[in-house]
Protein backbone atom coordinates (compact mmCIF):
# COMPACT_ATOMS: atom_id res chain seq x y z
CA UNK A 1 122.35 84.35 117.59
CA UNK A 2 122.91 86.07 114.03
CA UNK A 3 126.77 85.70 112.65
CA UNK A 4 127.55 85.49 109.45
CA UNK A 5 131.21 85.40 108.31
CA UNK A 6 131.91 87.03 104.83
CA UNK A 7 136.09 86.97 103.62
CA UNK A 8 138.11 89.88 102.61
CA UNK A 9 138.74 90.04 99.07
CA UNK A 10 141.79 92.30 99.69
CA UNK A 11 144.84 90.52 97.98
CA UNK A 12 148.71 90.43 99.27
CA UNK A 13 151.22 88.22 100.43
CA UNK A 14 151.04 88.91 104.23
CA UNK A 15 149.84 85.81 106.36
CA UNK A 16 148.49 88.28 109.30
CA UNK A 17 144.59 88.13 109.40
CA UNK A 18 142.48 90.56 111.72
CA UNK A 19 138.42 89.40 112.58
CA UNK A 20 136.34 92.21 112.75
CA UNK A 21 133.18 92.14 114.56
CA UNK A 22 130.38 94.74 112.20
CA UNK A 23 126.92 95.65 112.43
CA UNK A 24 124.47 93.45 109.74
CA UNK A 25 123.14 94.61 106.81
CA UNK A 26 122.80 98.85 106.85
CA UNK A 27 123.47 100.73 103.77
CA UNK A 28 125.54 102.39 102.69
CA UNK A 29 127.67 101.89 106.07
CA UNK A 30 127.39 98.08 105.96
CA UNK A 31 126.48 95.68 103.08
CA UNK A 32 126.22 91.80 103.40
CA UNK A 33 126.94 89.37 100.65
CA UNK A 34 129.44 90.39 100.00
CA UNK A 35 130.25 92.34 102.40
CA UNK A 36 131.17 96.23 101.57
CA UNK A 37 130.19 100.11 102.52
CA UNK A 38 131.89 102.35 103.72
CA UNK A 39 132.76 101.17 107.02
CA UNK A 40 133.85 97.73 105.70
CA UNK A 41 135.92 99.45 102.77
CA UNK A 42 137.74 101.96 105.55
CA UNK A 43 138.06 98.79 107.65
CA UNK A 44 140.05 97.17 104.81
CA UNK A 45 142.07 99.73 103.01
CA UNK A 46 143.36 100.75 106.31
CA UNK A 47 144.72 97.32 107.44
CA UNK A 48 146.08 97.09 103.94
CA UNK A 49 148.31 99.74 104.35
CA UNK A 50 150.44 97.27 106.79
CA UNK A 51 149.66 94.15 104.78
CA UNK A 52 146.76 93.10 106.87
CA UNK A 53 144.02 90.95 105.44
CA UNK A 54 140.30 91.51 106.59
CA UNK A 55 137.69 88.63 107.69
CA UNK A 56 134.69 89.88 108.58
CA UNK A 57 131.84 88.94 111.05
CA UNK A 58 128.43 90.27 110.88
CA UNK A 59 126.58 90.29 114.06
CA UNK A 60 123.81 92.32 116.39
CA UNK A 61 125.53 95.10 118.31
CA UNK A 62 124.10 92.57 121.08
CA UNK A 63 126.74 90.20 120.29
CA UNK A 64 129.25 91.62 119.50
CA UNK A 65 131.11 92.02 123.38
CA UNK A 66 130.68 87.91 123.67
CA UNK A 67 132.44 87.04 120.34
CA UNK A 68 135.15 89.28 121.62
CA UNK A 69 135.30 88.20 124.81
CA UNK A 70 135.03 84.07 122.76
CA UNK A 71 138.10 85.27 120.87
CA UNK A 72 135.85 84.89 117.76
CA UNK A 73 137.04 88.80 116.76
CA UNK A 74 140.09 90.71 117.12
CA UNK A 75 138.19 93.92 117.21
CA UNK A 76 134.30 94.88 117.03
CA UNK A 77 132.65 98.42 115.66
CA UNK A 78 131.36 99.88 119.20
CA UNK A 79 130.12 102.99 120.95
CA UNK A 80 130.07 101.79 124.27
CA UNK A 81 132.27 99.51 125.57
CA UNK A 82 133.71 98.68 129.46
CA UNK A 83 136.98 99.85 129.73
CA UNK A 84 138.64 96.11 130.53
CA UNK A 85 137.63 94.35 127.77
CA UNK A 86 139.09 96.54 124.99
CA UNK A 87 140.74 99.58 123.62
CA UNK A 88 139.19 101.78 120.96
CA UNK A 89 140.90 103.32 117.71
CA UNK A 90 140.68 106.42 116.43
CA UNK A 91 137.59 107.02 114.89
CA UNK A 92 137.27 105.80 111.11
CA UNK A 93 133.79 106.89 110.30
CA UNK A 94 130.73 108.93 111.65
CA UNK A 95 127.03 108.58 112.42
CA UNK A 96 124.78 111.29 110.55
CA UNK A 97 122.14 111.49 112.91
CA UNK A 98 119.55 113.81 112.69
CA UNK A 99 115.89 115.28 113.49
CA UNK A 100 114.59 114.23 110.23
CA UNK A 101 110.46 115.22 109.29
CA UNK A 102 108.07 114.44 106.77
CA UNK A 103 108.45 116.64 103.89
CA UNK A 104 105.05 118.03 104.92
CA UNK A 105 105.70 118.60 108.24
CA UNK A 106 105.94 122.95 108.43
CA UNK A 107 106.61 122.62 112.31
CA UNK A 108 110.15 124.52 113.15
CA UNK A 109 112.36 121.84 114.84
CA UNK A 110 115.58 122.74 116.35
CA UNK A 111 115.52 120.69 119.25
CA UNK A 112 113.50 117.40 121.38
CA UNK A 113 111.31 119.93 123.03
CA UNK A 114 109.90 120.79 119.45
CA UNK A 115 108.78 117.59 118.76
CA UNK A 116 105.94 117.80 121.59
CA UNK A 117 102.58 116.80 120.55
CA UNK A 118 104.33 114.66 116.84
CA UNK A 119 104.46 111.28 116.25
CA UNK A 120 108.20 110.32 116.58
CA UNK A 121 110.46 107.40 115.84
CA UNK A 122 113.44 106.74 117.43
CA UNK A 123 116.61 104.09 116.36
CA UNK A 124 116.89 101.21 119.01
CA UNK A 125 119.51 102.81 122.36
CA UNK A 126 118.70 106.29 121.01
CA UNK A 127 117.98 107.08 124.47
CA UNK A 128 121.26 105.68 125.47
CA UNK A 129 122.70 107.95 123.05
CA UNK A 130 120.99 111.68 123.56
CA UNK A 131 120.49 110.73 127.49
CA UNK A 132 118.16 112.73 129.59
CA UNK A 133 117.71 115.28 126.95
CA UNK A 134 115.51 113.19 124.68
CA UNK A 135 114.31 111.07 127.81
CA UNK A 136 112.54 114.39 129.09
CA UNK A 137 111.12 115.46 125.75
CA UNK A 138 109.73 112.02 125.07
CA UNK A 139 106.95 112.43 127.84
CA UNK A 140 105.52 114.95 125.80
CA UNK A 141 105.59 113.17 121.97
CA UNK A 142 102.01 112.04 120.91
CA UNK A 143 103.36 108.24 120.06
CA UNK A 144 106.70 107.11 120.10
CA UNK A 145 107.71 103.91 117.95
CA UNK A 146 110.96 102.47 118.08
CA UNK A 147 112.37 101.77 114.66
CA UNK A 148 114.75 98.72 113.81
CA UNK A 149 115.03 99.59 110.03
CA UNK A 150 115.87 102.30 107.47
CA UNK A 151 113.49 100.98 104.96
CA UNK A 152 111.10 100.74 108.31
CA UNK A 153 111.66 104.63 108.91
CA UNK A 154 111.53 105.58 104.89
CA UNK A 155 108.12 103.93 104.83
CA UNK A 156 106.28 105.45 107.69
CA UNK A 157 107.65 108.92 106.76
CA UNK A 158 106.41 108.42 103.85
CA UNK A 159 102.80 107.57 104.67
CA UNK A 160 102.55 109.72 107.32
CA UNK A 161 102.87 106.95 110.13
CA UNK A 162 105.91 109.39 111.70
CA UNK A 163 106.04 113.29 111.61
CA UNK A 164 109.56 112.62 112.34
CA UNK A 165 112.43 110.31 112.71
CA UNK A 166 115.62 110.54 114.69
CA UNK A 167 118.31 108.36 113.25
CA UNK A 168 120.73 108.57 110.23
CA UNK A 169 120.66 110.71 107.97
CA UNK A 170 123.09 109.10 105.14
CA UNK A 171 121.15 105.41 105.63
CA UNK A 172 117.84 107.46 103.91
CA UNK A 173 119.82 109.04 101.59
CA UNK A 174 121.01 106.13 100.07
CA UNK A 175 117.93 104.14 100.45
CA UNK A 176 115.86 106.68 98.27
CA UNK A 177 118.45 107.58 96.02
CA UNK A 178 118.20 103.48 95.21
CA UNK A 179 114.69 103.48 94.40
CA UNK A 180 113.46 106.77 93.23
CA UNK A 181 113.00 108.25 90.18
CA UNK A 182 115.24 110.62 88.70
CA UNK A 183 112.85 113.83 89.30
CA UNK A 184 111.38 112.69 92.43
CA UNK A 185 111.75 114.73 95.80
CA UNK A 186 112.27 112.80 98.78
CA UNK A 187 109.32 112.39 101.19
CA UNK A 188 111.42 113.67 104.45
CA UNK A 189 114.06 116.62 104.96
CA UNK A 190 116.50 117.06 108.00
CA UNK A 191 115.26 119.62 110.11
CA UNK A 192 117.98 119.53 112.80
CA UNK A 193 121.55 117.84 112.39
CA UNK A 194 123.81 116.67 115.12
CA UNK A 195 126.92 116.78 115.35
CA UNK A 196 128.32 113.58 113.66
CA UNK A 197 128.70 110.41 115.72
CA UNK A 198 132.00 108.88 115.75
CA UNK A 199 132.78 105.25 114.71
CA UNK A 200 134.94 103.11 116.13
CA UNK A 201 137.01 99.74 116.23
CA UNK A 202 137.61 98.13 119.78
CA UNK A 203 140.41 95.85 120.06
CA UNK A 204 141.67 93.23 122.19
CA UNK A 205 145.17 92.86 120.74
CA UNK A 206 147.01 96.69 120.69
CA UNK A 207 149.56 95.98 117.77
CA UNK A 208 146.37 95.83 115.59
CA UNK A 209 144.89 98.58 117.03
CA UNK A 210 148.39 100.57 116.14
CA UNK A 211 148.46 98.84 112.84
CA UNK A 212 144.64 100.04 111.92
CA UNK A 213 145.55 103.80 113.50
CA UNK A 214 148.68 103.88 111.29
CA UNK A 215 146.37 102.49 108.31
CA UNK A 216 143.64 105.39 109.03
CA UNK A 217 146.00 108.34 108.88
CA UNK A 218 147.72 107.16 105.82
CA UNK A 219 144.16 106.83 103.77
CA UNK A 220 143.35 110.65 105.43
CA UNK A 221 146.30 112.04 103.51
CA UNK A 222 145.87 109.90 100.68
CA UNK A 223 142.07 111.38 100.44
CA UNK A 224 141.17 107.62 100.11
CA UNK A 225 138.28 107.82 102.52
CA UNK A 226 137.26 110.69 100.81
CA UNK A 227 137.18 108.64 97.85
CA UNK A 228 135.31 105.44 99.56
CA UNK A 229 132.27 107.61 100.78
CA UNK A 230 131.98 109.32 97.03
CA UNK A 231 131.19 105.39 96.03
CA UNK A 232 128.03 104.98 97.82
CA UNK A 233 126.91 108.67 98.53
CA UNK A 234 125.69 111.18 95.57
């Protein structure tokens, strides 16, 4: 099993700590040592707001239901979750997901269906996600690869390995923006966009779950979050 435990580096005289449970390393959403992004930076400055210092766990989304249910974390950043184990927040962030093609690629996509006959890639559960929509459509896709990385997907878009990719968005955005050069175009575009993906905390102790929706709400109208995503997005 993969855990790694990074400590907040918020500062304040409070002796409350919350454990939360995030994905490993995905830019700009999640960065390990140390750990930052924009999730972990929301995850913070709202908790803050009551006094609330942050540890963080890193984990597979695999793991992250048996270090809740181990009491290892308070709360755990979920999509899915059964209804007895714990109660989600309001959401704090967003998946960009999108229909995203090689910059060559002249094909009209709008939907699955246009992607018959292409080479596609898809995240790991995006069938969980898009259900029977993207189940049908896959029957008629010349290859389909499953792919665990955004460096993974940049790559094979790039080479031509994928005519198209559906994942995030924002993860190749940053990615490129990292290691191109200043006039250079990216090798993909996003021919179809979804509607954002929310992101959320699952906790196992309500008062933090209060505490963390109280924290959220105050950063909205503060335009702090606003703020957070301008430090890792152009």
């Amino acid at each position: 099993m993969f855990v790694s435990v990074a400590h907040s580096q918020v500062q304040n005289s409070a002796s409350e700590n919350v454990t939360i449970g995030t994905i490993i390393h995905n830019p700009p959403y999640v960065f390990e040592n140390p750990s930052a992004g924009i999730d972990v930076d929301i995850i913070r400055e709202a908790f803050a707001q009551s006094g609330i210092q942050v540890d963080i766990v890193h984990a597979y989304l695999s793991r992250m239901s048996v270090l809740l249910d181990a009491g290892r974390i308070d709360a755990m950043t979920a999509y899915r979750t059964r209804a007895d184990q714990c109660k989600l927040s309001e959401p704090y962030g967003f998946w960009h997901n999108g229909i995203i093609t090689r910059s060559g690629l002249d094909t009209k996509i709008s939907n699955f269906e246009d992607l018959a006959g292409l080479k596609v890639g898809l995240f790991p559960q995006a069938k969980n996600i898009f259900g029977l929509e993207l189940v049908r459509a896959s029957a008629n896709f010349a290859s389909e690869t499953t792919v665990f990385t955004t460096p993974s997907a940049l790559r094979m878009l790039s080479y031509d390995r994928l005519d198209a990719y559906v994942g995030d968005s924002w993860g190749l955005d940053y990615l490129f923006q990292q290691n191109a050069a200043a006039d250079e175009t990216p090798p993909y575009k996003v021919a179809y966009a979804f509607k954002p993906t929310p992101r959320n905390l699952c906790f196992s102790v309500d008062k933090h779950r209060v505490a963390f929706n109280e924290g959220l709400i105050a950063l909205q109208r503060s335009g702090q979050i606003d703020e957070i995503i301008s430090r890792y997005r152009k």
